[in-house]
N, C-alpha and C. Protein backbone atom coordinates (compact mmCIF):
# COMPACT_ATOMS: atom_id res chain seq x y z
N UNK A 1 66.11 -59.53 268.67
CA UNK A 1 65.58 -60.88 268.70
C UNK A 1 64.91 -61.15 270.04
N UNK A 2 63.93 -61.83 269.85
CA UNK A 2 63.22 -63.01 271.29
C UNK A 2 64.61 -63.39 271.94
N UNK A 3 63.62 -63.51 273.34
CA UNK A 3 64.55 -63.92 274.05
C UNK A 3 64.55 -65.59 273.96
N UNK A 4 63.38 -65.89 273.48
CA UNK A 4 62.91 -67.48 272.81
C UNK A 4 64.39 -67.50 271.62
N UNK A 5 64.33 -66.90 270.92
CA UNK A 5 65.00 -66.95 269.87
C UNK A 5 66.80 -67.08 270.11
N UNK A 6 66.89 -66.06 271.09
CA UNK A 6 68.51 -66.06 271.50
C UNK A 6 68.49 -67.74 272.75
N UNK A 7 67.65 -68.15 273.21
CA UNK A 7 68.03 -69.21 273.47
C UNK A 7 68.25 -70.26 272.83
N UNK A 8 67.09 -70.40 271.87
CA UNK A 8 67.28 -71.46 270.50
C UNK A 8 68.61 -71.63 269.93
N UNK A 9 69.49 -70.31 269.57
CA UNK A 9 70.66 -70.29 269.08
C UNK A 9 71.85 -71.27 270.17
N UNK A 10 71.65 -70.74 271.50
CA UNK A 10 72.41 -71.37 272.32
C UNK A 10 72.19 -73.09 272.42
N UNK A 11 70.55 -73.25 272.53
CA UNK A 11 70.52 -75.10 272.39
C UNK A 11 71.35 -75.48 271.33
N UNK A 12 71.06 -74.72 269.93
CA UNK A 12 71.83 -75.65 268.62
C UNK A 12 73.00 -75.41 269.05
N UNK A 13 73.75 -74.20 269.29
CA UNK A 13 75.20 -74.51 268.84
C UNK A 13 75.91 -75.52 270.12
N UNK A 14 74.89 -76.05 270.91
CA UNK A 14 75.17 -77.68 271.69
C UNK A 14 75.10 -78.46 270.89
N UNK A 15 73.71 -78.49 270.32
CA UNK A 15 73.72 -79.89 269.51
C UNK A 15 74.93 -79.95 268.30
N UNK A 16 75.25 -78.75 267.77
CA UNK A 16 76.09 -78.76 267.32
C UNK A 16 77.62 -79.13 267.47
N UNK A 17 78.09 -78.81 268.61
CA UNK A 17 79.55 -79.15 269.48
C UNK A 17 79.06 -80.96 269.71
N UNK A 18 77.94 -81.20 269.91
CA UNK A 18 77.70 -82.79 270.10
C UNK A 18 77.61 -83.25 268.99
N UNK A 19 77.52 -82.82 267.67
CA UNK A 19 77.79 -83.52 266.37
C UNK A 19 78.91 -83.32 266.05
N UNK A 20 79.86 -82.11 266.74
CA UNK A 20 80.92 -82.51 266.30
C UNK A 20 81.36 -81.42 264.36
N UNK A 21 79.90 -81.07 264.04
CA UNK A 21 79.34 -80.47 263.06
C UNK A 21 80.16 -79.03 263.10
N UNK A 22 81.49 -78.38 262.94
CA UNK A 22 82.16 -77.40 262.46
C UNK A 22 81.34 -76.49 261.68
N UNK A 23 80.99 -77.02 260.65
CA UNK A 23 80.58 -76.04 259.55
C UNK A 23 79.17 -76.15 259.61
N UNK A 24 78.21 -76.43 260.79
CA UNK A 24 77.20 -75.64 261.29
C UNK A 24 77.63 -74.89 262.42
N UNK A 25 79.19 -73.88 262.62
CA UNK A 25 79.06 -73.01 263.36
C UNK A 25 78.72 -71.71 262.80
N UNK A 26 79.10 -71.63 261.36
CA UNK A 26 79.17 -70.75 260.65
C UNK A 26 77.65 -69.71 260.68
N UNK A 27 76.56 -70.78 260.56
CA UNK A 27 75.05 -70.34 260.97
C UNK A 27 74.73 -69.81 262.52
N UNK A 28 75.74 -70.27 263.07
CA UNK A 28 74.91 -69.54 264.78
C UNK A 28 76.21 -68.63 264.98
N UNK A 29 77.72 -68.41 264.55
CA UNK A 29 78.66 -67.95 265.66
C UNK A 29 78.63 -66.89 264.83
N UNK A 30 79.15 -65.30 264.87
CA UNK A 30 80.08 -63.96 264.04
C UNK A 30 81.05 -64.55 264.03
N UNK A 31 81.22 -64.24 262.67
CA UNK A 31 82.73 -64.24 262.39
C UNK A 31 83.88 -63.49 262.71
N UNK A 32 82.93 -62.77 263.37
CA UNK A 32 84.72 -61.52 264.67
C UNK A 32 84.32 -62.07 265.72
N UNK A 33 84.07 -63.34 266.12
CA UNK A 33 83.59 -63.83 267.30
C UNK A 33 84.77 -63.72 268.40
N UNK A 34 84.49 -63.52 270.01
CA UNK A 34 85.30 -63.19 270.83
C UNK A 34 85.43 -64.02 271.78
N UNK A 35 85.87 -64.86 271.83
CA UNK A 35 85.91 -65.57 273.31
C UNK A 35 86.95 -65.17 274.57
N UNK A 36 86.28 -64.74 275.59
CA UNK A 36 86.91 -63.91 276.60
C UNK A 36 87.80 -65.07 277.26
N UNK A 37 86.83 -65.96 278.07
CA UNK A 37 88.04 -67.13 278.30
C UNK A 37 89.05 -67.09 278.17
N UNK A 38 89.05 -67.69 276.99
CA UNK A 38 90.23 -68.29 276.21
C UNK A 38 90.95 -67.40 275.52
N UNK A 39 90.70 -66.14 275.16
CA UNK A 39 91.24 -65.35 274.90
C UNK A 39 91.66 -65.45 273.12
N UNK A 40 90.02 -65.89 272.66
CA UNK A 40 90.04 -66.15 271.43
C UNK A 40 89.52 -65.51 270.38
N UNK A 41 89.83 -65.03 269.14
CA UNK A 41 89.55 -63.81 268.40
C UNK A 41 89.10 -64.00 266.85
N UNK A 42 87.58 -64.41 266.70
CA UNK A 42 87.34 -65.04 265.52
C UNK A 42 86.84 -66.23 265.37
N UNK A 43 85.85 -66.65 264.53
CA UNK A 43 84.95 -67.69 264.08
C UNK A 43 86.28 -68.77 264.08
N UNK A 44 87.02 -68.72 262.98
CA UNK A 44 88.11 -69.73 263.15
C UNK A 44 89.10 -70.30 264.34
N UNK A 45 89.46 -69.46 264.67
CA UNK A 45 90.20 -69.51 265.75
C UNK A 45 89.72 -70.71 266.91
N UNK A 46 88.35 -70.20 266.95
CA UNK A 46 87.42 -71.05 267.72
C UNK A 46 86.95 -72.43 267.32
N UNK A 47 86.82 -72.42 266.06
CA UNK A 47 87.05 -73.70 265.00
C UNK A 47 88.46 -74.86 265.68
N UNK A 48 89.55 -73.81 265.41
CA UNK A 48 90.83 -74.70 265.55
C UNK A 48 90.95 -75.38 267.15
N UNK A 49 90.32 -74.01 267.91
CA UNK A 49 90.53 -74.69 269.47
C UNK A 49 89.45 -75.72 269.51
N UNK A 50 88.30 -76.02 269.15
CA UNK A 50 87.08 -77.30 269.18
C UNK A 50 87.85 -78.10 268.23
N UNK A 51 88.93 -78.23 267.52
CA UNK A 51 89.16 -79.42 266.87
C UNK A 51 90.42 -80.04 267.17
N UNK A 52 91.04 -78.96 268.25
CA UNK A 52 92.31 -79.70 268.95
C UNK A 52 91.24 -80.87 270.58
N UNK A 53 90.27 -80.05 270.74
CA UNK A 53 89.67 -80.58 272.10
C UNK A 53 88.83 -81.91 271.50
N UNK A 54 88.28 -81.72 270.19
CA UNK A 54 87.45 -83.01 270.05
C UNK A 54 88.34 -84.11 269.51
N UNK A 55 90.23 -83.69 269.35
CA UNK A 55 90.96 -84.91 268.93
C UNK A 55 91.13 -85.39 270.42
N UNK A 56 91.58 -84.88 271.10
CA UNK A 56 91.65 -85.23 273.02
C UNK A 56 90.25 -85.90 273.61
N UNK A 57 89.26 -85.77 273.07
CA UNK A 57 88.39 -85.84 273.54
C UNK A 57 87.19 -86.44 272.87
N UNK A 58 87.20 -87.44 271.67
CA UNK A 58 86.47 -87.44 270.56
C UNK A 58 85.13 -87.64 271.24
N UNK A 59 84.48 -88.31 271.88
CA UNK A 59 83.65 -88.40 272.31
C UNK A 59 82.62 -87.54 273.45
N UNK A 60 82.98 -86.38 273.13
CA UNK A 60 82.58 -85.27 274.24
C UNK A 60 81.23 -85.20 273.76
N UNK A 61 80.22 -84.67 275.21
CA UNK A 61 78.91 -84.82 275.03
C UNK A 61 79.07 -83.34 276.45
N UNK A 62 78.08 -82.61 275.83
CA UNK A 62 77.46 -81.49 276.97
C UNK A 62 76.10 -81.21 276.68
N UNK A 63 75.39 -81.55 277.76
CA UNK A 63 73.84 -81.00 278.13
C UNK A 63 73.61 -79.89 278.97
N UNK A 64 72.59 -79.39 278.02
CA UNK A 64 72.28 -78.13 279.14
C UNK A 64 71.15 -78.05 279.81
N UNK A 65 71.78 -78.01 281.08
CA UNK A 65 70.99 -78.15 282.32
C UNK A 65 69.72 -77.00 282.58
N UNK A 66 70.21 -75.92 282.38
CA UNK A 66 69.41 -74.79 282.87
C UNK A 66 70.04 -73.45 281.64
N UNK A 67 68.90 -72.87 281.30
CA UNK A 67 69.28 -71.56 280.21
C UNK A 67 68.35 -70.51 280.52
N UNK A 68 69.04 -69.37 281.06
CA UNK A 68 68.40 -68.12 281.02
C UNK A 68 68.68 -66.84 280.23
N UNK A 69 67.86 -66.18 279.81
CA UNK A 69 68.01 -65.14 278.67
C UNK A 69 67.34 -63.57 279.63
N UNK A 70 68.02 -62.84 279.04
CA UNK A 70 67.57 -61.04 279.67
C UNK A 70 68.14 -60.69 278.19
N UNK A 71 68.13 -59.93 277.61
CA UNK A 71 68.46 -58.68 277.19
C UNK A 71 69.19 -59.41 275.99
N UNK A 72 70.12 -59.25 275.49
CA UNK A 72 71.00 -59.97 274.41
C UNK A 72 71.65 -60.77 275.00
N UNK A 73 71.91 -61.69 276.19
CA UNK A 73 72.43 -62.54 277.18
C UNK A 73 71.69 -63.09 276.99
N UNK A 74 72.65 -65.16 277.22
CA UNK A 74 71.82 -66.30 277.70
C UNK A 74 72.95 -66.71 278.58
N UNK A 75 72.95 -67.04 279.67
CA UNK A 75 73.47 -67.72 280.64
C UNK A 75 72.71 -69.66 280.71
N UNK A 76 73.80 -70.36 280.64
CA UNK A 76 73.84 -71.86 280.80
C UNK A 76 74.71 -72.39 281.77
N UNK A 77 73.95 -73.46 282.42
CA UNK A 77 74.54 -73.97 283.15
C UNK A 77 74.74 -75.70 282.09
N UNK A 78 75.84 -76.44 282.11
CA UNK A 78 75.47 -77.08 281.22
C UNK A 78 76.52 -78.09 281.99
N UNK A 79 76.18 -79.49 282.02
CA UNK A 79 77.07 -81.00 282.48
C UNK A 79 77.66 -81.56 280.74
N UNK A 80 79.14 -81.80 281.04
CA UNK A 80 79.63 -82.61 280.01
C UNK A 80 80.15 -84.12 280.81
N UNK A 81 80.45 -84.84 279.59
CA UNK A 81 81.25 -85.57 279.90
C UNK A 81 82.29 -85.99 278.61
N UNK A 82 83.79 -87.09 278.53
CA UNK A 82 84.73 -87.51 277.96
C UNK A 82 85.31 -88.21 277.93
N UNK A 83 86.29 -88.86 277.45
CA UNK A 83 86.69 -89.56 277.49
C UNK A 83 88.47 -89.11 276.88
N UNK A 84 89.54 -89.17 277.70
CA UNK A 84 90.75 -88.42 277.13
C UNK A 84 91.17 -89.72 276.29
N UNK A 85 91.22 -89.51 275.02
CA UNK A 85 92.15 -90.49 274.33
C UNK A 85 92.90 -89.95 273.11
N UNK A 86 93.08 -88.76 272.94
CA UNK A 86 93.97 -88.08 272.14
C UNK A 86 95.15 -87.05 273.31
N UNK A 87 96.39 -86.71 272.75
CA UNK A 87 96.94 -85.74 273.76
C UNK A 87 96.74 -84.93 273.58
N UNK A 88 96.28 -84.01 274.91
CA UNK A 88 95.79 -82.84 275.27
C UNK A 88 96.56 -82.41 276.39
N UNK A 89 97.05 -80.80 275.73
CA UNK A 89 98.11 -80.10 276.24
C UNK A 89 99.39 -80.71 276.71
N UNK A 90 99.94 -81.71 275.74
CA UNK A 90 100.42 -81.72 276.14
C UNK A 90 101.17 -83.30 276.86
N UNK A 91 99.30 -83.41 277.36
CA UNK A 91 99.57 -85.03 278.44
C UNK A 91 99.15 -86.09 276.90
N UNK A 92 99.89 -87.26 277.25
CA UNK A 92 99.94 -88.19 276.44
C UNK A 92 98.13 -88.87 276.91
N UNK A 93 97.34 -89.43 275.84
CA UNK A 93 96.02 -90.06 276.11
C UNK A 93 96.02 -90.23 277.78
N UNK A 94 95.08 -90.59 278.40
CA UNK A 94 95.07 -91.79 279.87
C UNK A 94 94.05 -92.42 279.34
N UNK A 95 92.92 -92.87 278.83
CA UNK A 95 92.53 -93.27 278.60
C UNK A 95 90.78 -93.39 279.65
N UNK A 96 90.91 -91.67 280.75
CA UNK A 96 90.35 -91.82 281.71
C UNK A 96 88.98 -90.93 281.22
N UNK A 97 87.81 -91.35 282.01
CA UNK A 97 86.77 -90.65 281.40
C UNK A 97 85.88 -89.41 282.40
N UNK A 98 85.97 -88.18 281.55
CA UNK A 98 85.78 -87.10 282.67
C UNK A 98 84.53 -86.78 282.87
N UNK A 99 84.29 -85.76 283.92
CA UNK A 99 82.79 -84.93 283.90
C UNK A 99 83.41 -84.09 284.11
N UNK A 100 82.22 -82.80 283.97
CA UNK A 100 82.46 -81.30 284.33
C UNK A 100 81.26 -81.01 284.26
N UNK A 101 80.96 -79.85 284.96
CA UNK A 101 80.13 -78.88 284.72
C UNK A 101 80.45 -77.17 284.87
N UNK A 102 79.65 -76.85 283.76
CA UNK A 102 80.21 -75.09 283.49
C UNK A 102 78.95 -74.08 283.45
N UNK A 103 79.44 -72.76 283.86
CA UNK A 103 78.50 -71.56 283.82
C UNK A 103 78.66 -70.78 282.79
N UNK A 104 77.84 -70.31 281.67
CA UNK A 104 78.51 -69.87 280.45
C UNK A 104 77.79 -68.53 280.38
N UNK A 105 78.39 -67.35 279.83
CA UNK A 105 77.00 -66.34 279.48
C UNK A 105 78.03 -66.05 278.30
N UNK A 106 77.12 -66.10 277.10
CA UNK A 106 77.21 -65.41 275.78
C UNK A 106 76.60 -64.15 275.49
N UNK A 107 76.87 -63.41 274.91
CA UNK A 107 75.76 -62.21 273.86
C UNK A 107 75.38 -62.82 272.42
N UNK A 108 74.42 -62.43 272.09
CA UNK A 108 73.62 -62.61 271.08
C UNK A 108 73.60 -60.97 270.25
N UNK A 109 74.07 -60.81 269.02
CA UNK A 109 73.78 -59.84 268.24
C UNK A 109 73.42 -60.13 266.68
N UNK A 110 72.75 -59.98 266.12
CA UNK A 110 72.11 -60.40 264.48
C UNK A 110 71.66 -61.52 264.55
N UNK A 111 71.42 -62.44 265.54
CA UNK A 111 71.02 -64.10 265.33
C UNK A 111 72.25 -64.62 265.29
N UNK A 112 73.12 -64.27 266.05
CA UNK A 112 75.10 -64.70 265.74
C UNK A 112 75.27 -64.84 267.12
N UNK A 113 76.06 -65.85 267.97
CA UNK A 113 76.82 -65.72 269.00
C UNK A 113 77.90 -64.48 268.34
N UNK A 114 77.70 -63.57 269.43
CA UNK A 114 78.96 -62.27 269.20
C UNK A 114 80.35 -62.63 270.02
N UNK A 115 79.61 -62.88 270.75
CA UNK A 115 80.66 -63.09 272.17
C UNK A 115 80.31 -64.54 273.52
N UNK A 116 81.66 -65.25 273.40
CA UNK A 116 81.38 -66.00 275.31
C UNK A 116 82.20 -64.58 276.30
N UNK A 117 81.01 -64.14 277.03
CA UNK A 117 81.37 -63.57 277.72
C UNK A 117 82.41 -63.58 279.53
N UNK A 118 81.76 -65.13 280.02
CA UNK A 118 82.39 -65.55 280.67
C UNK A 118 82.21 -67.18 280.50
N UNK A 119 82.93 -67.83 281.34
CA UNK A 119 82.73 -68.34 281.48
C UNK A 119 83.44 -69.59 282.70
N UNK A 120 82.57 -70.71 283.68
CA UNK A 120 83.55 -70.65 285.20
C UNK A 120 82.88 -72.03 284.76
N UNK A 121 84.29 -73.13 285.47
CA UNK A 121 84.01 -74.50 285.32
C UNK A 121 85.21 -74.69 286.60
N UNK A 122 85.46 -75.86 286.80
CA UNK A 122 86.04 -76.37 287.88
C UNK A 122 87.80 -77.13 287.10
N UNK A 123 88.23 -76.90 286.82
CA UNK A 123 89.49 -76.77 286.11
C UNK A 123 90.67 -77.99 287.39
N UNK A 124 90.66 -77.66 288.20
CA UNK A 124 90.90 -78.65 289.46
C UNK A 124 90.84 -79.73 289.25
N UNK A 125 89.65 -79.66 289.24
CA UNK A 125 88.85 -81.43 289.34
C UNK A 125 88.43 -81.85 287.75
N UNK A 126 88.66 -81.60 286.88
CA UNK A 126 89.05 -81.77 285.72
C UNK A 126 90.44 -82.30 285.32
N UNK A 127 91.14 -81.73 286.27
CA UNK A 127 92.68 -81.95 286.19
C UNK A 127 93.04 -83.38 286.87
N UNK A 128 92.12 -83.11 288.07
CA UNK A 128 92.77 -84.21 289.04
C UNK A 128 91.79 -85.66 288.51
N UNK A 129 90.82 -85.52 287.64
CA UNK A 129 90.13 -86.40 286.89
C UNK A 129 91.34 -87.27 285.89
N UNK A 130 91.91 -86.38 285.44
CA UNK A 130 92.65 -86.52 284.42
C UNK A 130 94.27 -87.30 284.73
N UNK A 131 94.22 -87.07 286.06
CA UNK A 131 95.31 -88.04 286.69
C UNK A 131 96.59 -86.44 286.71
N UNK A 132 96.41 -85.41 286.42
CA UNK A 132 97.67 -84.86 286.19
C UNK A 132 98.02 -84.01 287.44
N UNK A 133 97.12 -83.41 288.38
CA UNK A 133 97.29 -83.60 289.47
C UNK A 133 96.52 -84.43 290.74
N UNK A 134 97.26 -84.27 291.78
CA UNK A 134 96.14 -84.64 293.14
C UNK A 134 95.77 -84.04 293.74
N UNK A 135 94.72 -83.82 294.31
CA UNK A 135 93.92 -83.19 294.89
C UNK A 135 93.27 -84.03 295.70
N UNK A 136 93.50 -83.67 297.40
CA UNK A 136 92.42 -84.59 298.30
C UNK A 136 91.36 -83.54 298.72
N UNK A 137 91.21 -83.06 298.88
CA UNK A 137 90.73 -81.95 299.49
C UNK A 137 90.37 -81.89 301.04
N UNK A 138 89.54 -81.66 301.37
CA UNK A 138 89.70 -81.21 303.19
C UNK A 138 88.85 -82.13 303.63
N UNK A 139 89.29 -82.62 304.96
CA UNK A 139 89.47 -84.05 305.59
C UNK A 139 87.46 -83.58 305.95
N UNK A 140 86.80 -82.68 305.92
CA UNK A 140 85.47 -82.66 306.10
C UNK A 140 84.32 -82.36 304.64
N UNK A 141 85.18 -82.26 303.95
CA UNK A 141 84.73 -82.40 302.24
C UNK A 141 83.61 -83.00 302.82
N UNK A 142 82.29 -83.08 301.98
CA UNK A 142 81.35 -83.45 301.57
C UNK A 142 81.81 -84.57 300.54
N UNK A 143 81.79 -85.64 300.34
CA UNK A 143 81.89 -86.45 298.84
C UNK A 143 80.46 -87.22 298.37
């Protein structure tokens, strides 16, 4: 495939996670799909983990900022945001509303996400968003 083409796949299956739309993953993801992350094994699997995060999170929105493609790779840089009002992992709602931003690289094989190959977000400050820890950080931080 284009490298036009393996990016296209990566915009929808955003617009897709922003509809919220499950059963348009079936058209962009393999079904032996791998997520390294998370350490997830299969189209479903990946299903169940996006539908525990969009009850925590019903209102999740991610844009992608920047997308580059080489070879069967697209790398994204992409800003979300949320709102916690379901429990997630665990923590009861707060009712607090998050940002993040993440670095993603997938493979592309048949017109299918095969694989998230990596992927790096700020997990910290997600957390400390979330009220569950604190974090000040260093008295010359930039804010």
């Amino acid at each position: 495939m284009s490298l036009e083409k393996n990016k296209a796949i990566v915009r929808r299956l955003f617009e897709t996670f922003n509809k919220q739309d499950l059963a348009l993953l079936d058209e962009l993801i393999a079904p032996d799909y791998v997520d390294h992350p998370r350490k997830l094994r299969g189209l479903e699997s990946y299903k169940q983990h996006l539908t525990i995060f969009y009850k925590s999170f019903p209102d999740t929105h991610e844009t992608i900022e920047d997308i580059i493609a080489e070879g069967d790779k697209v790398c994204i840089h992409l800003k979300g945001t949320a709102t916690h009002t379901g429990e997630y992992r665990g923590l009861a709602p707060t009712g607090k509303k998050t940002t993040w931003e993440a670095f993603i690289i997938y493979r592309i094989t048949n017109g299918k996400i095969a694989e998230m190959l990596a992927a790096v977000s700020d997990e910290l400050d997600f957390l400390k968003q979330l009220g569950i820890i604190e974090y000040k950080g260093f008295p010359d931080e930039v804010k």
